[in-house]
N, C-alpha and C. Protein backbone atom coordinates (compact mmCIF):
# COMPACT_ATOMS: atom_id res chain seq x y z
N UNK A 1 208.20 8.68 80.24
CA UNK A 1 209.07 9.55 79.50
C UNK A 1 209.98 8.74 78.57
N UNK A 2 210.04 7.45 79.03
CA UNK A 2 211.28 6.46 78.47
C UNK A 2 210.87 6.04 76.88
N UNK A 3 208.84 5.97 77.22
CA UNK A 3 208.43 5.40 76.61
C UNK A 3 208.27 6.26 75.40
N UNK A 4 208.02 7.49 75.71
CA UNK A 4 208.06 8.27 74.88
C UNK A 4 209.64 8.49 74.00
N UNK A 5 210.53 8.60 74.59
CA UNK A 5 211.93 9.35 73.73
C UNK A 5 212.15 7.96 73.13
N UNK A 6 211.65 6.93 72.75
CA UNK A 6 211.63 4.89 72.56
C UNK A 6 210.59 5.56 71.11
N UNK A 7 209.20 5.70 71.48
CA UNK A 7 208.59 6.01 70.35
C UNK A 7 209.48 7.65 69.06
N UNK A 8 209.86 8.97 69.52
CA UNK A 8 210.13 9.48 68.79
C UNK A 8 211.62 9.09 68.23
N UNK A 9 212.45 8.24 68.66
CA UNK A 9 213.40 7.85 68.16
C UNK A 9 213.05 6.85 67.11
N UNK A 10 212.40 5.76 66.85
CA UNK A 10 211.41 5.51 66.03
C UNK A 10 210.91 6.28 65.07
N UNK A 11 210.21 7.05 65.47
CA UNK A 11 209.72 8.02 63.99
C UNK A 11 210.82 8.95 63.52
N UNK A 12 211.97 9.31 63.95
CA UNK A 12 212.70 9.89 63.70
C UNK A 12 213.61 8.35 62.32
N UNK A 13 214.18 7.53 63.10
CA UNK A 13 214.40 6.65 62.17
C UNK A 13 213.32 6.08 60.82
N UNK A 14 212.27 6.16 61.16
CA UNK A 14 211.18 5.61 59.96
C UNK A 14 211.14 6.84 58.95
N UNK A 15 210.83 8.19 59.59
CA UNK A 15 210.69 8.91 58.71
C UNK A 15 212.57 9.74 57.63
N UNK A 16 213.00 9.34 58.64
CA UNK A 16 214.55 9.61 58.20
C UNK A 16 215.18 9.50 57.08
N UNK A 17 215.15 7.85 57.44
CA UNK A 17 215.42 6.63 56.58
C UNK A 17 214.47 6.90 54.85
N UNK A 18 213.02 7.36 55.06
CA UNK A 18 211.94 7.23 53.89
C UNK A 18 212.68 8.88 53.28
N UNK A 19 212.69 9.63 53.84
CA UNK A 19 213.56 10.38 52.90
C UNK A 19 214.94 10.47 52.29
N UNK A 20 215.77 9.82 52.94
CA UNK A 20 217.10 9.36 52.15
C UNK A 20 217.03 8.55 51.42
N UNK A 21 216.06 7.78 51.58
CA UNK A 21 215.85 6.14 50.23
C UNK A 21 216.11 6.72 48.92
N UNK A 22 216.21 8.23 48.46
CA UNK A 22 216.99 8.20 46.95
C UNK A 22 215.50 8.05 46.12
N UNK A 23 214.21 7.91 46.42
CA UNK A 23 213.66 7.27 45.70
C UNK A 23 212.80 8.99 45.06
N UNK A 24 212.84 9.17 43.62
CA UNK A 24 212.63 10.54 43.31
C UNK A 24 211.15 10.36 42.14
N UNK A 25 210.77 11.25 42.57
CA UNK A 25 208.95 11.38 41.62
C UNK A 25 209.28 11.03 39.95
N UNK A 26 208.68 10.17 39.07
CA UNK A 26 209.07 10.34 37.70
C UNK A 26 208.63 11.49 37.20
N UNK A 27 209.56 11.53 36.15
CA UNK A 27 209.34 12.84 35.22
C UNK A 27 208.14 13.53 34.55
N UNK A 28 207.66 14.47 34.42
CA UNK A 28 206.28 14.43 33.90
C UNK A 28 206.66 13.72 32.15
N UNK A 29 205.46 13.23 32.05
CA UNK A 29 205.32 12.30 30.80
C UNK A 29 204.57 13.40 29.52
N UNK A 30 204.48 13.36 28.32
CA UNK A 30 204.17 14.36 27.46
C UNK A 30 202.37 13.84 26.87
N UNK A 31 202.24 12.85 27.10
CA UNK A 31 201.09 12.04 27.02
C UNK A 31 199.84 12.90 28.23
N UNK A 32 199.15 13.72 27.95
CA UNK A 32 198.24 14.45 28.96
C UNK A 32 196.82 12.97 29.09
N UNK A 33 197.17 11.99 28.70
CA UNK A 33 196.21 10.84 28.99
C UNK A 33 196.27 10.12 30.24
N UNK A 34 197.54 10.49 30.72
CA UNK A 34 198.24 9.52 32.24
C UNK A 34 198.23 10.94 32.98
N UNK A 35 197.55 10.26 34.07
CA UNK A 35 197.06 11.08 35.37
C UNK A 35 197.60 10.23 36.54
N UNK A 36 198.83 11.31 37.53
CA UNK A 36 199.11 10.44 38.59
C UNK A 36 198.62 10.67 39.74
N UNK A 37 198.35 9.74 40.22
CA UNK A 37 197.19 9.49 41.32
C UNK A 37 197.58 9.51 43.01
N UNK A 38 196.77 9.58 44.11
CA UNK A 38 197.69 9.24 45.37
C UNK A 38 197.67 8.07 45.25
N UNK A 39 198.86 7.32 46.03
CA UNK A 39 198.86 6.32 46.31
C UNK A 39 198.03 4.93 46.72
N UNK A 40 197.52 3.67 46.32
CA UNK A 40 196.51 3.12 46.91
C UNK A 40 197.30 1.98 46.61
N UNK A 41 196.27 1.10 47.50
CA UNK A 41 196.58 -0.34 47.05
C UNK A 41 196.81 -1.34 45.49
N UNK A 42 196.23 -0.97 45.07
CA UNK A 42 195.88 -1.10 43.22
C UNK A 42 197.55 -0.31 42.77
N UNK A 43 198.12 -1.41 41.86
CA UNK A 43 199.23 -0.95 40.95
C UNK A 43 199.02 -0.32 39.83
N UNK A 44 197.52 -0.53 38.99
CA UNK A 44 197.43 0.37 37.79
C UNK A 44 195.87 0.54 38.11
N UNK A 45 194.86 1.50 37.34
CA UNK A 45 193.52 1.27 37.34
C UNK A 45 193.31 1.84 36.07
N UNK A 46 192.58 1.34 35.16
CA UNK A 46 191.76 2.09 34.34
C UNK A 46 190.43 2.57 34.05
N UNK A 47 190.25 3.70 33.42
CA UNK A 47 189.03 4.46 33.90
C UNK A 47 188.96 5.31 32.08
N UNK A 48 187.87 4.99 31.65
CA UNK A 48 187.17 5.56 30.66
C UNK A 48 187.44 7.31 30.58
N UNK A 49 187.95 7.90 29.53
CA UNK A 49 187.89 9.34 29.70
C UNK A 49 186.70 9.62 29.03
N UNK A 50 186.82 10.59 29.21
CA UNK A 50 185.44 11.49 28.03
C UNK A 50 185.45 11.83 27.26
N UNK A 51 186.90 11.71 26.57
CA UNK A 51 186.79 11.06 24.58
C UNK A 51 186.65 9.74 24.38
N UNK A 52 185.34 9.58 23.41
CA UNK A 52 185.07 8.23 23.53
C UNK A 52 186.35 7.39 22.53
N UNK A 53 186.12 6.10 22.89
CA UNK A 53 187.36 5.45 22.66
C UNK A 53 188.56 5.22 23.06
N UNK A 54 188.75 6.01 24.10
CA UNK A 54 190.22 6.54 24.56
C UNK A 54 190.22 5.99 25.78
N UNK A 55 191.04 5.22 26.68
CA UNK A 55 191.08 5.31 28.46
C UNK A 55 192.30 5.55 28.65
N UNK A 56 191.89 6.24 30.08
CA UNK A 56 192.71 6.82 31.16
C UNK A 56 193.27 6.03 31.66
N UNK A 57 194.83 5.76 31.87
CA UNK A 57 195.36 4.83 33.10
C UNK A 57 195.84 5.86 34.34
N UNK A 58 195.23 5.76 35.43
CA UNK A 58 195.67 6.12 36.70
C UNK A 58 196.80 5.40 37.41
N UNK A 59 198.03 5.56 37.56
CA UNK A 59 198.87 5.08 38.06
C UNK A 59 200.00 5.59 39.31
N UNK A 60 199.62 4.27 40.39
CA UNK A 60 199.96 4.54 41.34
C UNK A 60 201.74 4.16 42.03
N UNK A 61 202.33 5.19 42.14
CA UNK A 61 203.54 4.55 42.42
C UNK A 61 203.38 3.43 44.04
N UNK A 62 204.74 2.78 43.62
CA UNK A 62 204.55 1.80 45.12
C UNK A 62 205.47 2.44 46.14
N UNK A 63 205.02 2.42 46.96
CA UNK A 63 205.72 2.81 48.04
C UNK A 63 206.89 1.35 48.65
N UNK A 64 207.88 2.00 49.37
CA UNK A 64 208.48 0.61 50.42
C UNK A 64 207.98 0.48 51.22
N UNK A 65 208.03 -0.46 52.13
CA UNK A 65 207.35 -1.05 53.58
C UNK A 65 208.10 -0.38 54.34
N UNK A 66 206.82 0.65 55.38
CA UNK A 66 207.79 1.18 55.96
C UNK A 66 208.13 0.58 57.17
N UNK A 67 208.38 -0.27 57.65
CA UNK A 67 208.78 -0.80 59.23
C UNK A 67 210.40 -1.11 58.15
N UNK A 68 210.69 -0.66 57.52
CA UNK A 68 211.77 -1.76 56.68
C UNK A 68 213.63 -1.61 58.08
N UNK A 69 213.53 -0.06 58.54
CA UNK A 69 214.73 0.05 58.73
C UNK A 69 214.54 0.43 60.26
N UNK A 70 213.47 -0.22 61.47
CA UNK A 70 213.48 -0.04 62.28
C UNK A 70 213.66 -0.94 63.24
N UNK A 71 215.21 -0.85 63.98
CA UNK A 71 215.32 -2.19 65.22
C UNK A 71 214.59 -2.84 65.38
N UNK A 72 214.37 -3.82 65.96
CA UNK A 72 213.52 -4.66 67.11
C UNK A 72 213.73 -4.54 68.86
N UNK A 73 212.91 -4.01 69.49
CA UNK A 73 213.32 -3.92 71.03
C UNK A 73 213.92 -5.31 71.45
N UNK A 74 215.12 -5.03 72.37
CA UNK A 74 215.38 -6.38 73.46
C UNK A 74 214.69 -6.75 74.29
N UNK A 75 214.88 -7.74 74.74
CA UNK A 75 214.03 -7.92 76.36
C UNK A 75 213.97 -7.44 76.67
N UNK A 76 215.96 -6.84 77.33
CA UNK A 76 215.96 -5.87 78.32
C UNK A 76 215.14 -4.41 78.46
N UNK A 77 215.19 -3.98 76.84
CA UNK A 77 214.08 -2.78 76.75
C UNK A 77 212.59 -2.68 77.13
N UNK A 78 212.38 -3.87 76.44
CA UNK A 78 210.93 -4.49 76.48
C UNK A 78 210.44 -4.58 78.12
N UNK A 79 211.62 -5.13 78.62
CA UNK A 79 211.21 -5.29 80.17
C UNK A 79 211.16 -4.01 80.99
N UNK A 80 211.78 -2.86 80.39
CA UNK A 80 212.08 -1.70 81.16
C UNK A 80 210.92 -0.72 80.74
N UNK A 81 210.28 -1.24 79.70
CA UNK A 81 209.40 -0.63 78.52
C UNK A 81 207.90 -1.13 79.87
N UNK A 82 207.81 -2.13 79.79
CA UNK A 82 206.72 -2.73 81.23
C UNK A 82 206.75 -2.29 82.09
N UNK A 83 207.68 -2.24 82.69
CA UNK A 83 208.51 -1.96 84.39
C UNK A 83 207.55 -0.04 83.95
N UNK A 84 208.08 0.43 82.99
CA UNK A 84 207.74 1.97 83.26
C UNK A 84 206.28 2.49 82.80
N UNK A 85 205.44 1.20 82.08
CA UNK A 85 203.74 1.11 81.72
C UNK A 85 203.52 0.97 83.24
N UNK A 86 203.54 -0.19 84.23
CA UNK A 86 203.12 -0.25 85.54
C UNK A 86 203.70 0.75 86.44
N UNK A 87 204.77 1.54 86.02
CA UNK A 87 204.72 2.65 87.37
C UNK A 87 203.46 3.94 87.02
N UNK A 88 203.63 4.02 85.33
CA UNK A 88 202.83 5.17 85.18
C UNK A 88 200.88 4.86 85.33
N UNK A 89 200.58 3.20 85.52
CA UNK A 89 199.50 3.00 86.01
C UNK A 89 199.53 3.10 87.48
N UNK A 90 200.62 3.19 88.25
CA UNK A 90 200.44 3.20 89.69
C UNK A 90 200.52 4.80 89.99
N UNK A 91 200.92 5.46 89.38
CA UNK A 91 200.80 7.19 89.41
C UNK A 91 200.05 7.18 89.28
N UNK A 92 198.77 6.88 88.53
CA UNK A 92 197.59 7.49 87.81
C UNK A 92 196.26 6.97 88.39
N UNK A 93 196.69 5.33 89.13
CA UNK A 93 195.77 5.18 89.79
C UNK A 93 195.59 6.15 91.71
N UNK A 94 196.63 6.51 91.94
CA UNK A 94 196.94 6.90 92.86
C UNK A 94 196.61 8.84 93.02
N UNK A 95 196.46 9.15 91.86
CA UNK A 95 195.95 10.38 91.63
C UNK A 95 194.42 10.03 91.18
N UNK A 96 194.04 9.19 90.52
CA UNK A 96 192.47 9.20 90.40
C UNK A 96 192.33 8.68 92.02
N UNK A 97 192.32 8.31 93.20
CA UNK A 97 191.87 7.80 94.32
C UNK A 97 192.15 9.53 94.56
N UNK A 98 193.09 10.24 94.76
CA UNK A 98 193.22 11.53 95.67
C UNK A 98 191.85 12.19 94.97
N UNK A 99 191.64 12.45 93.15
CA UNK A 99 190.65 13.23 92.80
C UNK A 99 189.05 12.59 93.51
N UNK A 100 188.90 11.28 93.72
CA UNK A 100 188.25 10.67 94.53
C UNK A 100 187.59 11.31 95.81
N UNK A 101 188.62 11.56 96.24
CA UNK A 101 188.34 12.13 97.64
C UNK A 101 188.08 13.36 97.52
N UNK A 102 188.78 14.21 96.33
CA UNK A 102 188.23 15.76 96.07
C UNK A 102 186.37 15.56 95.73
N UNK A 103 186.05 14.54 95.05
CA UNK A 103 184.98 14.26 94.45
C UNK A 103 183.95 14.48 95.84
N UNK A 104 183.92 13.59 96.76
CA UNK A 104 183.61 13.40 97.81
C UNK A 104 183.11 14.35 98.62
N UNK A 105 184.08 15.75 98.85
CA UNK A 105 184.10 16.77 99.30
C UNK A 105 183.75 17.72 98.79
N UNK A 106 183.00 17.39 97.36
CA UNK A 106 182.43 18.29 96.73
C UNK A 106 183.42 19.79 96.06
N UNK A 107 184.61 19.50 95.97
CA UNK A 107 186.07 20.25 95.59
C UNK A 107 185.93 19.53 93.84
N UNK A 108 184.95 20.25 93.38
CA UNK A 108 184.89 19.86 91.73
C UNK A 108 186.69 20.38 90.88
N UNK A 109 186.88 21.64 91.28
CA UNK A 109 187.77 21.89 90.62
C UNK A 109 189.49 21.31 90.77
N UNK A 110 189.12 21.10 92.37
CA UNK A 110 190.65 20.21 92.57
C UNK A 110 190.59 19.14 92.02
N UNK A 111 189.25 18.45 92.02
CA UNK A 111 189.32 17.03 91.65
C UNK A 111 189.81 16.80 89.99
N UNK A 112 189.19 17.95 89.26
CA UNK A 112 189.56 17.92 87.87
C UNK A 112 191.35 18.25 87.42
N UNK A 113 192.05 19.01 88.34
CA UNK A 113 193.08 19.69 88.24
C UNK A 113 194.04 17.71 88.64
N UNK A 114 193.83 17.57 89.43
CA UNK A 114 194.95 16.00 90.04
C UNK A 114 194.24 15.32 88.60
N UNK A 115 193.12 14.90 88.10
CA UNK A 115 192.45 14.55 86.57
C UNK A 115 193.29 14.54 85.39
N UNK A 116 192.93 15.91 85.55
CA UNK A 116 194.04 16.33 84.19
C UNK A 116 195.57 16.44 84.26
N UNK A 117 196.21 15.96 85.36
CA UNK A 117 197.80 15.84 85.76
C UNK A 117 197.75 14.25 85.58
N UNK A 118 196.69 13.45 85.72
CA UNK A 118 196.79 12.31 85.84
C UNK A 118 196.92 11.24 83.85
N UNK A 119 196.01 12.34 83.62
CA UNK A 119 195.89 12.45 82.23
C UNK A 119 196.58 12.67 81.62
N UNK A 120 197.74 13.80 81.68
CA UNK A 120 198.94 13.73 81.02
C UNK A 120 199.49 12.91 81.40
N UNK A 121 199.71 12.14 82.52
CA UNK A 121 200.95 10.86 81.98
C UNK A 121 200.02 9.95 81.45
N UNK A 122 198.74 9.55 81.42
CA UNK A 122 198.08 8.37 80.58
C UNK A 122 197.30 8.83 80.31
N UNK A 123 196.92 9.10 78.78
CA UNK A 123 195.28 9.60 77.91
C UNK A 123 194.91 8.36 78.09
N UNK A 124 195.25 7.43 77.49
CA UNK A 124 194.14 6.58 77.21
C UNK A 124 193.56 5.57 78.82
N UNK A 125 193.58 6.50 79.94
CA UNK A 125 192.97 5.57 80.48
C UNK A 125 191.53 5.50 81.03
N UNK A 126 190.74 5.07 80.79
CA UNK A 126 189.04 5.28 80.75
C UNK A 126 188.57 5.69 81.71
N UNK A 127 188.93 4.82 83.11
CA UNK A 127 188.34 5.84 84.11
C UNK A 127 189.02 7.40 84.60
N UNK A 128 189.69 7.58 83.73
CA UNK A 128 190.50 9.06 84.29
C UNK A 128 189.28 10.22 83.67
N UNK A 129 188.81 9.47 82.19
CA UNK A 129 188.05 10.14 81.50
C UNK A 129 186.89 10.05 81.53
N UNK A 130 186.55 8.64 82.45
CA UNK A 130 185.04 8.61 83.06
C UNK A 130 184.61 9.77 84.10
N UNK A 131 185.84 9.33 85.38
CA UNK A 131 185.91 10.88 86.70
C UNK A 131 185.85 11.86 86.25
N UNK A 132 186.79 12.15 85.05
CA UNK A 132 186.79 13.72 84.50
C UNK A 132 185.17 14.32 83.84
N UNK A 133 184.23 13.55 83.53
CA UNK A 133 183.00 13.24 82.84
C UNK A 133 182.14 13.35 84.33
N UNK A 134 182.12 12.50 85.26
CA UNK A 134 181.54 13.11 86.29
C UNK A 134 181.95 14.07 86.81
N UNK A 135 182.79 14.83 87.16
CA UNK A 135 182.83 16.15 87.71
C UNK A 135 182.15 17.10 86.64
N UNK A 136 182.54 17.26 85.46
CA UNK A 136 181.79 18.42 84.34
C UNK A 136 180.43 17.84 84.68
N UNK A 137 179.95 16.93 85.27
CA UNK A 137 178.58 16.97 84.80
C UNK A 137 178.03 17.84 85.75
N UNK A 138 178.60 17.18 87.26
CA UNK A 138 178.36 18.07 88.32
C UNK A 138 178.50 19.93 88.38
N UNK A 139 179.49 20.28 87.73
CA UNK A 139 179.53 21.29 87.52
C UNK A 139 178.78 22.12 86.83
N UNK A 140 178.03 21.25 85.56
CA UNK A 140 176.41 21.74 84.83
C UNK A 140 177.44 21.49 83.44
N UNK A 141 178.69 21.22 83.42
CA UNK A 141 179.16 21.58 81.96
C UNK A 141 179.39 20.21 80.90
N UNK A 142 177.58 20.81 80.83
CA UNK A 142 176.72 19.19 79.83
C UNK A 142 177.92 18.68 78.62
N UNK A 143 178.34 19.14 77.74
CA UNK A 143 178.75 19.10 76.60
C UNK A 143 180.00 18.55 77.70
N UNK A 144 180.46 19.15 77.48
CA UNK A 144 182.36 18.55 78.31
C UNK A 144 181.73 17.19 78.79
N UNK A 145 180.95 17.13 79.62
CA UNK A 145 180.77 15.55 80.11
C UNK A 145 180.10 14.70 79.40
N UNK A 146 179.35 15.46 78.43
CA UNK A 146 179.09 14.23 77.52
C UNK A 146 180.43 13.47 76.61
N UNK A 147 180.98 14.67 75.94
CA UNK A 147 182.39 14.43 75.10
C UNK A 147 183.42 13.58 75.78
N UNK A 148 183.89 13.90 77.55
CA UNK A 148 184.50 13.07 78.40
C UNK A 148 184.39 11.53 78.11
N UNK A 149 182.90 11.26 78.38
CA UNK A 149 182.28 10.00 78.74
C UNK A 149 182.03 9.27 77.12
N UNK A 150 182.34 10.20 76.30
CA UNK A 150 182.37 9.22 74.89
C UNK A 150 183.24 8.95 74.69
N UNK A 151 184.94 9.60 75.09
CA UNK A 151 186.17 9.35 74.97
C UNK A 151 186.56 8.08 75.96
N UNK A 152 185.64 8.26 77.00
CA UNK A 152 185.87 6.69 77.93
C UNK A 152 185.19 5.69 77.40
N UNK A 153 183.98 5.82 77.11
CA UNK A 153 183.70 4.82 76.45
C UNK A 153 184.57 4.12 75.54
N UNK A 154 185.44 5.07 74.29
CA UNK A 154 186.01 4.63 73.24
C UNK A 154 187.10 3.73 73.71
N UNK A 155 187.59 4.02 75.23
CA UNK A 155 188.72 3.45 75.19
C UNK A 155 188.42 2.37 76.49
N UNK A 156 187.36 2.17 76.68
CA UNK A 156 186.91 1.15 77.71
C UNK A 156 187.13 -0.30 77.50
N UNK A 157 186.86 -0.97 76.00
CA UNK A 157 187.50 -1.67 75.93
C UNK A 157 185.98 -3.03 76.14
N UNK A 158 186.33 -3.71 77.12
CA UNK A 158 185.20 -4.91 77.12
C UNK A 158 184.90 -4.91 78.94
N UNK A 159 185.36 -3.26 79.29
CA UNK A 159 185.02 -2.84 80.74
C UNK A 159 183.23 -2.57 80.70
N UNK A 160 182.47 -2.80 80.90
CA UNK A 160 180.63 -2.85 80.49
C UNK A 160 180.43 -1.96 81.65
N UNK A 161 180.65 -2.30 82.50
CA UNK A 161 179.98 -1.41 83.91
C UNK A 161 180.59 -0.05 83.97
N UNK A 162 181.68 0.35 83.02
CA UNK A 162 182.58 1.56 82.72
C UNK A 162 181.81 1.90 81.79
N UNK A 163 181.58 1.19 80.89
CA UNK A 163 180.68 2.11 79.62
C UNK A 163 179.12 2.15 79.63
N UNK A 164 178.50 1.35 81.21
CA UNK A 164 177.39 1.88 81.47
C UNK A 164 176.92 3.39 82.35
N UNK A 165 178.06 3.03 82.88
CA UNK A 165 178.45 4.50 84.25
C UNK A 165 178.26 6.25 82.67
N UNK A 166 179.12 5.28 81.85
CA UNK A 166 179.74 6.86 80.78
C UNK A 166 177.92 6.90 79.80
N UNK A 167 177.34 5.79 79.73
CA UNK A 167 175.96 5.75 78.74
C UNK A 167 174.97 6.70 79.97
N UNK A 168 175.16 6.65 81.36
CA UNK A 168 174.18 7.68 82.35
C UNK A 168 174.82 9.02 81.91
N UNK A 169 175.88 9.18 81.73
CA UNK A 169 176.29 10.49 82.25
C UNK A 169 175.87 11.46 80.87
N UNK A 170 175.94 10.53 79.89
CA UNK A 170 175.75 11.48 78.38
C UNK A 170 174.31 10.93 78.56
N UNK A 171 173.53 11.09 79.05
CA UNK A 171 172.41 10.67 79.10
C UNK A 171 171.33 11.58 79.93
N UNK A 172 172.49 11.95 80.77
CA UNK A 172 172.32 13.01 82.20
C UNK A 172 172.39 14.36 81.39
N UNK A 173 173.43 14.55 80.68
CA UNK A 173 173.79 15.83 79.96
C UNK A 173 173.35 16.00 78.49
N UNK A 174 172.67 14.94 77.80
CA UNK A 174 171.89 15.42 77.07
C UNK A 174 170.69 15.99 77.57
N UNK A 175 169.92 15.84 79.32
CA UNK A 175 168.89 15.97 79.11
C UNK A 175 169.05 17.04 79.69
N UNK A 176 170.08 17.42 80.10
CA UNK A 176 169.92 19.16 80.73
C UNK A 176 170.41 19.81 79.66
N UNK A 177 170.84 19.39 78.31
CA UNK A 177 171.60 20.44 77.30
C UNK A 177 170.20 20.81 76.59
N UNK A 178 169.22 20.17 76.47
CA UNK A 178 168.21 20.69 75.65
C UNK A 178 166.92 20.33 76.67
């Protein structure tokens, strides 16, 4: 929760700050030859119109950098910022072992319900979304466990035996979806 009201205080300052900067759109220009563009990396581009002889300059305003007006965490934050990543992995591992045992007992729907509680305090953690991928499969609900097991995959990381477990299961549920 810490970690969270840490991140929207952050975007509250980044985005805050980018609208008070004063900084206001130029005026339209009377020249219908200058076309303003979204934003890109490139400060000017030119581009041939379709009266011959003539080019188009596309021009991109610059933006500021936006990290420009945002603190730096302390230790002390930083350390409290850790301290509250390892409790919310010890919640989450501790609810994937209970859905475990729902698994076991063949209790598909409890097991998914402690899953998806486990999941709101951590999306991104792979085996929450691997387990959640085996129960839909068990349940017949091909598509959900294929989609599960691609979202674990994505976030598996250089875990191999996690993203071989998630390559059976969409493998399992492609072959009962068609």
């Amino acid at each position: 929760m810490k970690l969270f009201c840490l991140a929207m205080i952050a975007l509250v300052l980044l985005f805050g700050n980018a609208c008070r900067s004063g900084v206001q759109a130029p005026a339209p220009q009377e020249n219908p030859q200058v076309i303003r563009a979204v934003p890109d990396t490139s400060s000017e581009v030119h581009k041939t119109s379709e009266v011959p002889g003539q080019s188009t300059k596309l021009l991109a305003p610059k933006s500021p950098p936006l990290r420009k007006n945002i603190p730096e965490l302390s230790k002390k934050e930083t350390t409290i910022l850790d301290r509250d990543r390892r409790a919310e992995r010890s919640v989450t591992q501790k609810l994937l072992r209970q859905a475990q045992q729902y698994m076991q007992q063949a209790k598909w729907k409890q097991a998914a319900r402690v899953l998806e509680r486990a999941l709101r305090i951590d999306s991104s953690d792979a085996q929450l979304w691997n387990a959640l991928a085996q129960i839909h499969l068990q349940q017949g609900h091909y598509q959900q466990a294929e989609n599960f097991a691609k979202k674990s995959n994505f976030l598996a990381g250089g875990n191999h035996s996690l993203k071989e477990q998630n390559e059976l299961i969409i493998q399992n549920a492609r072959k009962h979806q068609f």
